[in-house]
C-alpha atoms as a PDB file:
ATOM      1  CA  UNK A   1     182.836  69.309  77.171  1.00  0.00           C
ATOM      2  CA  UNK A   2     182.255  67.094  74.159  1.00  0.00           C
ATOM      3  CA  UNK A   3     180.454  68.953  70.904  1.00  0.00           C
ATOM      4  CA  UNK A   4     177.420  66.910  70.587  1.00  0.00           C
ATOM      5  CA  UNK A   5     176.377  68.317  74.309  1.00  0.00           C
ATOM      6  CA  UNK A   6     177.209  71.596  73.804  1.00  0.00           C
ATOM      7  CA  UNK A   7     175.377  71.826  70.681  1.00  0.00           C
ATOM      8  CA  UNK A   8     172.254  69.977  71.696  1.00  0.00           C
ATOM      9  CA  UNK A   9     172.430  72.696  75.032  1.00  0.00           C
ATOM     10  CA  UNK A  10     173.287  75.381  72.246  1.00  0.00           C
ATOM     11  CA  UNK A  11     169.796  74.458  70.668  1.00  0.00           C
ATOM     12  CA  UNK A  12     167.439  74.524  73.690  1.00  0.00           C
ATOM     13  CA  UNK A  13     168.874  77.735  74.525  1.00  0.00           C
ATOM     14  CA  UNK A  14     168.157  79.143  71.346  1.00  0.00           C
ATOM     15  CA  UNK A  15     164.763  77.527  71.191  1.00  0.00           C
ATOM     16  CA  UNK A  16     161.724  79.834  71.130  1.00  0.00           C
ATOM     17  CA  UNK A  17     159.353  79.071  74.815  1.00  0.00           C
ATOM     18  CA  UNK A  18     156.754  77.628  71.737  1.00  0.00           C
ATOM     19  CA  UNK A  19     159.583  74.990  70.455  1.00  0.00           C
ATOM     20  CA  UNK A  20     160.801  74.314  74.033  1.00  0.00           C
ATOM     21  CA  UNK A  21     156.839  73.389  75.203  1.00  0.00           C
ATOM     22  CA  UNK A  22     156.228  71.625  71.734  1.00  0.00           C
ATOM     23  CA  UNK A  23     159.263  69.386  72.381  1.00  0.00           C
ATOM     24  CA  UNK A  24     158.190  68.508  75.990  1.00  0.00           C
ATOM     25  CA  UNK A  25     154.631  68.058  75.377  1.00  0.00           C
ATOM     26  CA  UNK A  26     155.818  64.748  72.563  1.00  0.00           C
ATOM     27  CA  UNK A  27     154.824  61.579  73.998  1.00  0.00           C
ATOM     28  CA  UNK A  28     158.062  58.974  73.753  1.00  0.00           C
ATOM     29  CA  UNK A  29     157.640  56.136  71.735  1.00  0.00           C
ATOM     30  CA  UNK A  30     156.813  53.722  74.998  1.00  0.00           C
ATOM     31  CA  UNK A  31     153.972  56.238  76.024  1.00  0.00           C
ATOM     32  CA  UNK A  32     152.686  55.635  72.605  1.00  0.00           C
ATOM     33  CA  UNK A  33     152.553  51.551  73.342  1.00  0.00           C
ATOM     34  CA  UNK A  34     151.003  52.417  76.758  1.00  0.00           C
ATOM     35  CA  UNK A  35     147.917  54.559  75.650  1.00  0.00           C
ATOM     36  CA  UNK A  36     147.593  51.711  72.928  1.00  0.00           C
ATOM     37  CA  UNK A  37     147.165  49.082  75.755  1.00  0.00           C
ATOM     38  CA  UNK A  38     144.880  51.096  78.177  1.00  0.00           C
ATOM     39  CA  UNK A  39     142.382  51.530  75.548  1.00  0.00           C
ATOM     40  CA  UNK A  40     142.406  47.722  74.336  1.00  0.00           C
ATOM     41  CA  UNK A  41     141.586  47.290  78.396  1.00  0.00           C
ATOM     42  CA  UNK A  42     139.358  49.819  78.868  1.00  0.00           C
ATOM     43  CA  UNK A  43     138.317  51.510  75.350  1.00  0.00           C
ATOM     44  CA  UNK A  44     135.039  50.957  73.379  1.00  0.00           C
ATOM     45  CA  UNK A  45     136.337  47.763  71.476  1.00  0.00           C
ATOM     46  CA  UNK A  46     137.695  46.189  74.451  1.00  0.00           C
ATOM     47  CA  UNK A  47     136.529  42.602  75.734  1.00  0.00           C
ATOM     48  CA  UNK A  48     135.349  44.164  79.116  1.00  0.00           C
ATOM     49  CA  UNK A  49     132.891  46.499  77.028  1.00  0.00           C
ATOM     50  CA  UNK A  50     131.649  44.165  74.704  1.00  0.00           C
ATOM     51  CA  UNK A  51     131.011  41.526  77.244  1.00  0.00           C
ATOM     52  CA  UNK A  52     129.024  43.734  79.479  1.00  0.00           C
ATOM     53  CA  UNK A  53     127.433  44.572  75.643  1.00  0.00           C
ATOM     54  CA  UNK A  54     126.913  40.908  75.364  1.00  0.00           C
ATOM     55  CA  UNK A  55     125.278  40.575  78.639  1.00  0.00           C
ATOM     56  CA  UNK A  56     123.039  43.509  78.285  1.00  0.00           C
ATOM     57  CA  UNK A  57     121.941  41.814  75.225  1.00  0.00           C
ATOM     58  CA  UNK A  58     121.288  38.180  76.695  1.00  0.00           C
ATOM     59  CA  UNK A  59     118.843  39.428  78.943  1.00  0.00           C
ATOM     60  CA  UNK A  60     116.584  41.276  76.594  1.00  0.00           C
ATOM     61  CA  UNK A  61     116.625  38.314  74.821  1.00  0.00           C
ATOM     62  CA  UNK A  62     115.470  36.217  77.079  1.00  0.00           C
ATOM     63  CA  UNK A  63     112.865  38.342  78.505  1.00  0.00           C
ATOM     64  CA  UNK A  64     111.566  37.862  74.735  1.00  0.00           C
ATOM     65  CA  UNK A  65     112.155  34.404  74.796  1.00  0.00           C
ATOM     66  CA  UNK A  66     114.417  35.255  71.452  1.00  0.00           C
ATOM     67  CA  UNK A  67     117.187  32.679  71.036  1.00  0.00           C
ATOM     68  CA  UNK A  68     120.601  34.228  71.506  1.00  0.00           C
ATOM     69  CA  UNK A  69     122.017  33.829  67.806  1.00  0.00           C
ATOM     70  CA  UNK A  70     126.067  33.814  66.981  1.00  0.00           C
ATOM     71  CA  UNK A  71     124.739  35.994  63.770  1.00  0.00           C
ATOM     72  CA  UNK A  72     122.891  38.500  65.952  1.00  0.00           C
ATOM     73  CA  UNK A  73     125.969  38.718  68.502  1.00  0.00           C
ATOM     74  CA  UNK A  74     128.677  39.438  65.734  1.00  0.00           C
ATOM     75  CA  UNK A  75     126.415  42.270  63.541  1.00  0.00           C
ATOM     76  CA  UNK A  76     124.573  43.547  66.917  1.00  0.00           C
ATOM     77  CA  UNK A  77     127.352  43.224  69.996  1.00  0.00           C
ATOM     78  CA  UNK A  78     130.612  42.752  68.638  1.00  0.00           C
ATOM     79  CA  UNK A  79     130.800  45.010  65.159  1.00  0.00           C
ATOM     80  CA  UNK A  80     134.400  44.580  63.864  1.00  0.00           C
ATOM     81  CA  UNK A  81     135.494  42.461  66.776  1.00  0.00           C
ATOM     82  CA  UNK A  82     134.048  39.390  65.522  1.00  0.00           C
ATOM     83  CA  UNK A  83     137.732  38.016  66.282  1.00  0.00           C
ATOM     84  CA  UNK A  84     136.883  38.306  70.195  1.00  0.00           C
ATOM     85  CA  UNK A  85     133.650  36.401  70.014  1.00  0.00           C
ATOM     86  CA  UNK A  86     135.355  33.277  72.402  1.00  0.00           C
ATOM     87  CA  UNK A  87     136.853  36.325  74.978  1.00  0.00           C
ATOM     88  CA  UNK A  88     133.595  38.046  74.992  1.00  0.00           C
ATOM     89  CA  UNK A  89     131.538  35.250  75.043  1.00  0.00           C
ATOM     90  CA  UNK A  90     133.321  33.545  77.769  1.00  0.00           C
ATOM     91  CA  UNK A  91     133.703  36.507  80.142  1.00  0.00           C
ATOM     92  CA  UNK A  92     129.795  37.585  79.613  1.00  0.00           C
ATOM     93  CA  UNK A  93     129.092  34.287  80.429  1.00  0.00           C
ATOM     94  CA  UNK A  94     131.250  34.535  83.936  1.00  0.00           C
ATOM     95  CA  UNK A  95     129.308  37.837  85.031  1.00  0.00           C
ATOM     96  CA  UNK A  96     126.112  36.434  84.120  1.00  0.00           C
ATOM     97  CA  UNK A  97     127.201  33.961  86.963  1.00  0.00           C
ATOM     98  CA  UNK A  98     128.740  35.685  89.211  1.00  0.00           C
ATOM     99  CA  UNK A  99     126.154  38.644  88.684  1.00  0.00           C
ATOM    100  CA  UNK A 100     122.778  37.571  87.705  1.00  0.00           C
ATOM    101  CA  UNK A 101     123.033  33.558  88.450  1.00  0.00           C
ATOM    102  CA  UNK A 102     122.175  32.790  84.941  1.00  0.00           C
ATOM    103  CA  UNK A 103     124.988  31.116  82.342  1.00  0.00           C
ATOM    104  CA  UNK A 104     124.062  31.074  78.583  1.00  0.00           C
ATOM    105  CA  UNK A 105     123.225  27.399  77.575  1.00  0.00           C
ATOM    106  CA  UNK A 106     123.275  26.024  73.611  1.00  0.00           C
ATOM    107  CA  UNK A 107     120.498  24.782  72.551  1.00  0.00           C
ATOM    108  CA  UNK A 108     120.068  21.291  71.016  1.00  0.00           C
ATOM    109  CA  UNK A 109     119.776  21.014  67.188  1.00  0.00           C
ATOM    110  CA  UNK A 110     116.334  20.447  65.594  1.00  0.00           C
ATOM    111  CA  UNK A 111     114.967  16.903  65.688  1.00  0.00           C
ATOM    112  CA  UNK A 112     114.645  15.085  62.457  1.00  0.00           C
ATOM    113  CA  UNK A 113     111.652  13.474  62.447  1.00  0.00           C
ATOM    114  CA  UNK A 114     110.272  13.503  59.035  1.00  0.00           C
ATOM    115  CA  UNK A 115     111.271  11.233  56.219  1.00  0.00           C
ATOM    116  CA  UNK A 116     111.863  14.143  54.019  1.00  0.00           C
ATOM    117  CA  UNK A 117     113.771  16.076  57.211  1.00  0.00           C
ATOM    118  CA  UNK A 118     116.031  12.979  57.487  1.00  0.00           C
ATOM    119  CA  UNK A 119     116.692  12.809  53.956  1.00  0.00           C
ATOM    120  CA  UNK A 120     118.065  16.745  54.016  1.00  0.00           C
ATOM    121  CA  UNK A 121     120.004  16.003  57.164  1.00  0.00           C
ATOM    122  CA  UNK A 122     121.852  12.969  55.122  1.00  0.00           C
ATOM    123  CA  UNK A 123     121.757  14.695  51.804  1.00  0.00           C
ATOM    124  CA  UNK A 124     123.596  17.840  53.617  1.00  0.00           C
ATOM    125  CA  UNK A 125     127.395  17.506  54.199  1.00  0.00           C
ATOM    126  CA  UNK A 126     127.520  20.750  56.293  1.00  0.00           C
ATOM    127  CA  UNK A 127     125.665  19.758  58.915  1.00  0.00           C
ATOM    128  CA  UNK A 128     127.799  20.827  62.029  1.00  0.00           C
ATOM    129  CA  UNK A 129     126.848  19.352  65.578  1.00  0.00           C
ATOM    130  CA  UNK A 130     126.537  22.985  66.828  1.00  0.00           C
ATOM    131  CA  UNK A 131     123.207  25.156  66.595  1.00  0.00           C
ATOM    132  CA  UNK A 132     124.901  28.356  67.052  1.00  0.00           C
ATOM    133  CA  UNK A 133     121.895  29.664  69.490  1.00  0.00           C
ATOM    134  CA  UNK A 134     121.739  29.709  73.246  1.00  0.00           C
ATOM    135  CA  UNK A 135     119.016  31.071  76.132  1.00  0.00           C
ATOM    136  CA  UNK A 136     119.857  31.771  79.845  1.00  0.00           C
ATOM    137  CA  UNK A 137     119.287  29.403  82.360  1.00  0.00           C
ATOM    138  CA  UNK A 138     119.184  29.710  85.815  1.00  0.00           C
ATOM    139  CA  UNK A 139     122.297  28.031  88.050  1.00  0.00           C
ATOM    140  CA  UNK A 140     120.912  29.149  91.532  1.00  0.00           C
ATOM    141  CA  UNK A 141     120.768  26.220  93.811  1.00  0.00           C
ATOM    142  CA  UNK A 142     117.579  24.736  94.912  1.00  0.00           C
ATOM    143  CA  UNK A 143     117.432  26.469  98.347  1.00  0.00           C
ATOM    144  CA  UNK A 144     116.916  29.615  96.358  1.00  0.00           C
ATOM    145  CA  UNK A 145     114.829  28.316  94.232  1.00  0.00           C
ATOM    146  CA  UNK A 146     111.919  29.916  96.268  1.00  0.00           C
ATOM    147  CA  UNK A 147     108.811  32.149  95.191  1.00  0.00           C
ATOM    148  CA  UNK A 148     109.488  34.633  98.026  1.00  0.00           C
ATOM    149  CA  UNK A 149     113.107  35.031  95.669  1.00  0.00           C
ATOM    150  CA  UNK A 150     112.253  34.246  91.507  1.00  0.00           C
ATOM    151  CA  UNK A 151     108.485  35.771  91.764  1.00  0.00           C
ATOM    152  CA  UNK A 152     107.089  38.014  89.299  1.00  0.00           C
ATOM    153  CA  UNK A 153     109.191  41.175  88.180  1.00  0.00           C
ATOM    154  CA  UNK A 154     105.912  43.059  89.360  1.00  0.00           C
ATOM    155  CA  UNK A 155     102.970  42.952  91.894  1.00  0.00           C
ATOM    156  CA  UNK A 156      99.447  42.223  90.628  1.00  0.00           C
ATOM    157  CA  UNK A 157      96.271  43.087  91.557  1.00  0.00           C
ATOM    158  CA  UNK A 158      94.343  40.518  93.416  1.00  0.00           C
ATOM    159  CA  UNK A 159      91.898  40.153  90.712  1.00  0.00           C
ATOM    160  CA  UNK A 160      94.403  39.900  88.176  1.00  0.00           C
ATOM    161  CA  UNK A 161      95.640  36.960  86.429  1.00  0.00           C
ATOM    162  CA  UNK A 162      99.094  36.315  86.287  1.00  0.00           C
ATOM    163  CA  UNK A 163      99.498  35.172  82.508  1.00  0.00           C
ATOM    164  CA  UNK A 164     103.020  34.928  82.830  1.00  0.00           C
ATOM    165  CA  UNK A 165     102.839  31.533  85.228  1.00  0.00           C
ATOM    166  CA  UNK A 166      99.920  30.402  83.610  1.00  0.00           C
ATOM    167  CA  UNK A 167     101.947  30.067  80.253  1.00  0.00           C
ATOM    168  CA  UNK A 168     104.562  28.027  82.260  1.00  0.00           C
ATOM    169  CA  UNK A 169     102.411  25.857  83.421  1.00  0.00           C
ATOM    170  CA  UNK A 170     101.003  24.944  80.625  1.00  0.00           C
ATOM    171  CA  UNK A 171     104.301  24.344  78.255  1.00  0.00           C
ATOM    172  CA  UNK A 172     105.314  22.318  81.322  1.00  0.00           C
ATOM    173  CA  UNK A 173     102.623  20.135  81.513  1.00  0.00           C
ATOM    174  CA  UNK A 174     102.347  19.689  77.516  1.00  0.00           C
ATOM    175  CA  UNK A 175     105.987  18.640  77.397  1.00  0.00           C
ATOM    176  CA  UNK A 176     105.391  16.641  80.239  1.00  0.00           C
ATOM    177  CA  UNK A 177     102.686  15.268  78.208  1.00  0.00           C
ATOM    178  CA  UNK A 178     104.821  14.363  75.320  1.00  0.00           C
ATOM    179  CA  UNK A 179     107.173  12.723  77.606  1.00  0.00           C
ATOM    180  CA  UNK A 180     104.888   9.927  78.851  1.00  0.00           C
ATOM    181  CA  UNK A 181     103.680   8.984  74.987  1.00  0.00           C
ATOM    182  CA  UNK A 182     107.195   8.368  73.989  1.00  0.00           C
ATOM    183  CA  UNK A 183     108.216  11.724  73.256  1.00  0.00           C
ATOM    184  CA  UNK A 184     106.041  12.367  70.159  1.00  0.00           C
ATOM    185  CA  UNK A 185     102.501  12.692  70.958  1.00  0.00           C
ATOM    186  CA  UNK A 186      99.238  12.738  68.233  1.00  0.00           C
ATOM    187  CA  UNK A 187      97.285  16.330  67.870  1.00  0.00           C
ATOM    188  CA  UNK A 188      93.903  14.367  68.877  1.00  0.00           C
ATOM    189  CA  UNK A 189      95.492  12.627  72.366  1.00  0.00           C
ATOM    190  CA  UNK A 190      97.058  16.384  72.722  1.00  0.00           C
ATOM    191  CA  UNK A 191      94.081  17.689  72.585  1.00  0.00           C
ATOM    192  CA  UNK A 192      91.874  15.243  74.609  1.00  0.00           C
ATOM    193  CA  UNK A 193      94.294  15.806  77.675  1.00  0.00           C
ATOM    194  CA  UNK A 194      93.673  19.961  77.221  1.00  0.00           C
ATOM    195  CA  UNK A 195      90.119  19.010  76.940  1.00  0.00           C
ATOM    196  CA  UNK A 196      90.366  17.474  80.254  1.00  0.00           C
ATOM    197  CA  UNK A 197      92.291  20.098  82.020  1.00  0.00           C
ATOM    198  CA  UNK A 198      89.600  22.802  80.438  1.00  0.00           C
ATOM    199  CA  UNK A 199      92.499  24.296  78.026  1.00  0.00           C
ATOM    200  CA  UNK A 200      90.851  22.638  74.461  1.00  0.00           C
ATOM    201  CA  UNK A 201      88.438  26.063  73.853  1.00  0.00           C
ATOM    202  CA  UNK A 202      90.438  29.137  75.776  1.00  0.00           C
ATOM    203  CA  UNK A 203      93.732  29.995  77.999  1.00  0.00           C
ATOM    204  CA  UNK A 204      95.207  33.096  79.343  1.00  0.00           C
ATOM    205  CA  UNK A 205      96.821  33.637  76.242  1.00  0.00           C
ATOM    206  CA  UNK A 206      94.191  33.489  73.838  1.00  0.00           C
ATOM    207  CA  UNK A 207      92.541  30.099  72.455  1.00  0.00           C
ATOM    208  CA  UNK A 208      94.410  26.561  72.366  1.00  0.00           C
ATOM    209  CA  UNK A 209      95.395  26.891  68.214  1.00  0.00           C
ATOM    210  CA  UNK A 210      96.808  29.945  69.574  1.00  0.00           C
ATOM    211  CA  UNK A 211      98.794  28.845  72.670  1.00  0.00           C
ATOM    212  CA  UNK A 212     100.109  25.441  71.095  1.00  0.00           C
ATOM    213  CA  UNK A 213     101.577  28.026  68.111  1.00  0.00           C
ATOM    214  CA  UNK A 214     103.044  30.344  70.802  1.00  0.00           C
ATOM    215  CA  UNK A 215     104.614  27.100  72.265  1.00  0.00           C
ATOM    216  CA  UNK A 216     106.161  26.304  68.597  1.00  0.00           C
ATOM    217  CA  UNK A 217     107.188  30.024  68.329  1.00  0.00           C
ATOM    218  CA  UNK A 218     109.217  30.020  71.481  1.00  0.00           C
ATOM    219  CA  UNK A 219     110.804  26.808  70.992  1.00  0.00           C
ATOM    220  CA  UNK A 220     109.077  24.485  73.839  1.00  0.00           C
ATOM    221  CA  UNK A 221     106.910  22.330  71.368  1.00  0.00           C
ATOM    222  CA  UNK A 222     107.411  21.447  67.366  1.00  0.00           C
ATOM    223  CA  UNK A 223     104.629  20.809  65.231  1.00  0.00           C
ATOM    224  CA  UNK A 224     105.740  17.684  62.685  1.00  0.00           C
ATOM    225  CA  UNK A 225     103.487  17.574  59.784  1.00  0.00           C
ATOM    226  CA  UNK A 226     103.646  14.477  57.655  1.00  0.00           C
ATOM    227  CA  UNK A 227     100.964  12.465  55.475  1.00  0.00           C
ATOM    228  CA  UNK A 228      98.264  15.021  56.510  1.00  0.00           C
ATOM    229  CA  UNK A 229      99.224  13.925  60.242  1.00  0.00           C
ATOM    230  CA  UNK A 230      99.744  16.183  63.215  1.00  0.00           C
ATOM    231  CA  UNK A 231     102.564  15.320  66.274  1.00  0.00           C
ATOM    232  CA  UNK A 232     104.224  17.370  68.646  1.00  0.00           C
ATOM    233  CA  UNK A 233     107.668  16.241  69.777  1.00  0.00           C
ATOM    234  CA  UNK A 234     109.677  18.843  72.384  1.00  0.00           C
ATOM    235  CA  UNK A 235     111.206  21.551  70.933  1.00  0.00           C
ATOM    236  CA  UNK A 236     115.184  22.602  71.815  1.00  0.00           C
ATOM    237  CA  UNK A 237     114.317  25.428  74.485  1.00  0.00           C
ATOM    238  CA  UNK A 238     111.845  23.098  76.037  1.00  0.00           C
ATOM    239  CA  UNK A 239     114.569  20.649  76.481  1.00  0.00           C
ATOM    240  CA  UNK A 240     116.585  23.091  78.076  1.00  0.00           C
ATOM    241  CA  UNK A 241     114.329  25.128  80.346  1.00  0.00           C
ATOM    242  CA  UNK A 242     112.264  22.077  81.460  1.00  0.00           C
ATOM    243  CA  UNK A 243     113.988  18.886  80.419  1.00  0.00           C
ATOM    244  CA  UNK A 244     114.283  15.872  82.566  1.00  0.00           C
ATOM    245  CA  UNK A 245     114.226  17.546  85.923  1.00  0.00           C
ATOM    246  CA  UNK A 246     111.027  19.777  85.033  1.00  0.00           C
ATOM    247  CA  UNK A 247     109.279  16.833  84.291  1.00  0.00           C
ATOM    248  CA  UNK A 248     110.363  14.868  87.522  1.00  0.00           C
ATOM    249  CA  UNK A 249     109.846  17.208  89.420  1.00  0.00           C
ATOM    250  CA  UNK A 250     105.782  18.029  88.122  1.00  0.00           C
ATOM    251  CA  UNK A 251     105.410  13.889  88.307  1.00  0.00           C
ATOM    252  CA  UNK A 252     106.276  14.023  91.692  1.00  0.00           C
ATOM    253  CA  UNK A 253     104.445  17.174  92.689  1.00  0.00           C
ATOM    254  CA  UNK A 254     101.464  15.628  91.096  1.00  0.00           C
ATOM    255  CA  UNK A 255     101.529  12.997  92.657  1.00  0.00           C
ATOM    256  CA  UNK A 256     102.504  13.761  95.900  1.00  0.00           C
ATOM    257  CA  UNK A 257     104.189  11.930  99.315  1.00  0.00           C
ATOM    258  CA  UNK A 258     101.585   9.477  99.491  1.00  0.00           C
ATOM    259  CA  UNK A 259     102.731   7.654  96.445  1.00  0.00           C
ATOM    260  CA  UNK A 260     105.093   4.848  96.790  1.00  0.00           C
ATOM    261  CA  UNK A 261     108.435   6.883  96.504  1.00  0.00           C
ATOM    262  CA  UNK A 262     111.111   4.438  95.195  1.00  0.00           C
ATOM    263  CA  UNK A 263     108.063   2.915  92.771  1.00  0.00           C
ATOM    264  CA  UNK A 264     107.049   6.385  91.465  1.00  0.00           C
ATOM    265  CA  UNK A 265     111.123   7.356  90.627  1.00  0.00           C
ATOM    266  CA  UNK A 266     111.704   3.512  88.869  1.00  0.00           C
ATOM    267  CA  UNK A 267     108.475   4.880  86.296  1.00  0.00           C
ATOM    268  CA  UNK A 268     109.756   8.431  85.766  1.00  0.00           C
ATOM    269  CA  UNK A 269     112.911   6.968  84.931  1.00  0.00           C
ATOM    270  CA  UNK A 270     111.118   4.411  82.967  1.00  0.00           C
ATOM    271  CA  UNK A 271     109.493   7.123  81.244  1.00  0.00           C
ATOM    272  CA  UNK A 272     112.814   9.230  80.769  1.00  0.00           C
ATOM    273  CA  UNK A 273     114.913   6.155  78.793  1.00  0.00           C
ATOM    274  CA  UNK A 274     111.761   5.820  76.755  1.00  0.00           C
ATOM    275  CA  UNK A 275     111.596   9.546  75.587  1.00  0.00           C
ATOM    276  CA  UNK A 276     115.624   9.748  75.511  1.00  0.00           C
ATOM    277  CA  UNK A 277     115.546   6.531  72.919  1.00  0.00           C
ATOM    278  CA  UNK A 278     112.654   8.407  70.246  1.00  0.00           C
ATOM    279  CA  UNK A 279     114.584  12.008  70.621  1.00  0.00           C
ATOM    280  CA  UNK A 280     118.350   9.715  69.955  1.00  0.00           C
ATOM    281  CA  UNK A 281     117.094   8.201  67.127  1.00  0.00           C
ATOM    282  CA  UNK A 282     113.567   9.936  65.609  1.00  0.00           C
ATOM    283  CA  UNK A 283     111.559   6.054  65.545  1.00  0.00           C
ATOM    284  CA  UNK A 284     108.330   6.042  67.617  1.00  0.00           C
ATOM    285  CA  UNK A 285     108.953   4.122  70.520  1.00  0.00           C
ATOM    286  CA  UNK A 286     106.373   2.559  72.295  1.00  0.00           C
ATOM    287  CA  UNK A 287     104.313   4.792  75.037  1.00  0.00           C
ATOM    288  CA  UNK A 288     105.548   4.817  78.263  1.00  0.00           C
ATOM    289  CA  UNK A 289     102.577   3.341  80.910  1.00  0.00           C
ATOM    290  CA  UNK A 290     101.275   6.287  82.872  1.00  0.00           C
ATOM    291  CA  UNK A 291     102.777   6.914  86.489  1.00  0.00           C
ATOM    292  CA  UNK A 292      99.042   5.630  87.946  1.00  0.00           C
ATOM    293  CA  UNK A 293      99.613   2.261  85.849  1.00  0.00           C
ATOM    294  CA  UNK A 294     100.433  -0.696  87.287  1.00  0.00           C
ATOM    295  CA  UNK A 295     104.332  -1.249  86.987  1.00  0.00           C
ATOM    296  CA  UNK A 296     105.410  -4.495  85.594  1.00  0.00           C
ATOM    297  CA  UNK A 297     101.846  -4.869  83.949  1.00  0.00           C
ATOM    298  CA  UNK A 298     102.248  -7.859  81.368  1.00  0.00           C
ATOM    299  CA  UNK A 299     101.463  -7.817  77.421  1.00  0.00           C
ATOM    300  CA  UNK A 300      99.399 -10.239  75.462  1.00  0.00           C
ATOM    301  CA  UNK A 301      99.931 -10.656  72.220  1.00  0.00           C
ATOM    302  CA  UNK A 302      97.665  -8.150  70.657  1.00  0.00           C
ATOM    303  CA  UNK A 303      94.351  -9.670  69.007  1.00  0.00           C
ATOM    304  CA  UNK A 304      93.502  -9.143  65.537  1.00  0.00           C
ATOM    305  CA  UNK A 305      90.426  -8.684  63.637  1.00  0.00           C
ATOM    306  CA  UNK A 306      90.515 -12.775  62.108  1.00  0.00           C
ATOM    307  CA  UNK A 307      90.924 -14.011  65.585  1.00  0.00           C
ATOM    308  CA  UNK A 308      87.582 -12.301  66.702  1.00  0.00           C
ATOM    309  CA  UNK A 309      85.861 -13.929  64.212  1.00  0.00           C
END
């Protein structure tokens, strides 16, 4: 029998039961490498934990209306993983899917409107084409688009009004409102149209000042201030949550099946182009006719004040 055998037998025998256990209870090296990888699956700092962190997150943002900040995800989600933040991100976003039927969406930089604004944007070499902020938005199909399945996360009493769907109807209708002057519309037209839908003095939430600067706060409307001047333009989530087919879609509600179909979609698209040109390039563009105008209506050349005379 060779030495190194009998010598390595000669030691277990004379082992104590303690050493024996001792050197059977010692992982191998490979076990090492295996717990190592099992906990990088599975463990605290994993990408399945943090993305179900990151999800968890999303949602009591948006029940805030809170944009979803990059800043907020790396100090309040992902800690010392900031390294994982495309893994996380991307499988969060996949069980929001697959789970809740929500996907998180960017939102669009701020518009510059303002001489000065434009002047920062050009005098500013790190401005990056990313806003680094996102909401949910839903990607269930229209058939389940229903109220019988997205109604209110609680029953209310008959005699209670649901503030909630109020508020949504009326940041849709303002940005739909902003939409037909061209995408910018004056704080005294703004406010003649809430006059005329009985909005100017009070709403669920509180008085029109107060609404309009709830609007602003969660991103559906911006007030631009300029030469002592008041507009609202649409704001990033507003383009996002109601956008082009939230408008279409209240047009054509609005206005119903009587109205000429294939003339009504030729003016929202009309309307659409008009809106897309001001928010492409920040220059007032001229106000899109009304869906009740005439289409095709001609222009004279406009009159002025000598040729009265």
């Amino acid at each position: 029998m060779p030495p190194r055998l009998s010598r390595r037998r000669g030691a277990d025998e004379e082992a104590t039961p303690t050493q024996r256990r001792r050197r059977d209870d010692t992982p191998e090296e490979d076990e090492d490498v295996d717990m190592e990888d099992d906990e990088q699956e599975s463990g605290s700092g994993s990408v399945e934990q943090l993305s179900k962190g990151l999800v968890r997150y999303a949602i009591s943002c948006e029940h805030s209306r809170k944009p979803i900040k990059r800043q907020d995800i790396n100090e309040k989600v992902l800690g010392s993983h900031t390294r994982l933040f495309k893994d996380v991100f991307s499988r969060a976003n996949a069980e929001l899917k697959d789970v809740f039927g929500m996907e998180l969406v960017e939102l669009p930089k701020a518009e510059r409107v303002t001489v000065r604004q434009k002047r920062a944007a050009n005098a500013s070499e790190s401005q990056g084409k990313s806003s680094n902020l996102w909401v949910l938005q839903t990607t269930l199909p229209d058939q389940y688009r229903l109220p019988d399945i997205i109604g209110p996360s609680r029953p209310l009493p008959d005699d209670e009004l649901n503030k909630e769907d109020s508020y949504v109807g009326l940041y849709t209708m303002t940005i739909a409102l902003i939409t037909i002057a061209g995408g910018k519309i004056p704080e005294g037209k703004l406010d003649r149209a809430l006059r005329r839908m009985n909005a100017d003095q009070s709403t669920p939430m509180g008085s029109k000042d107060k609404t309009l600067a709830l609007m602003a706060k969660d991103g559906y409307i911006v007030a631009v201030k300029e030469d002592e001047a008041v507009d609202y333009i649409i704001g990033p989530r507003g383009k996002v949550e109601v956008g082009h087919n939230g408008f279409a879609n209240l047009v054509r509600m609005l206005y119903g099946e009587e109205q000429d179909q294939e003339e009504l979609e030729k003016r929202i698209e009309r309307t659409l182009n008009i809106a897309d040109a001001f928010n492409n390039s920040g220059v007032p563009v001229e106000s899109a006719p009304a869906a009740s105008q005439t289409a095709g209506r001609k222009r004279g050349r406009p009159r002025r004040d000598e040729d009265s005379d």
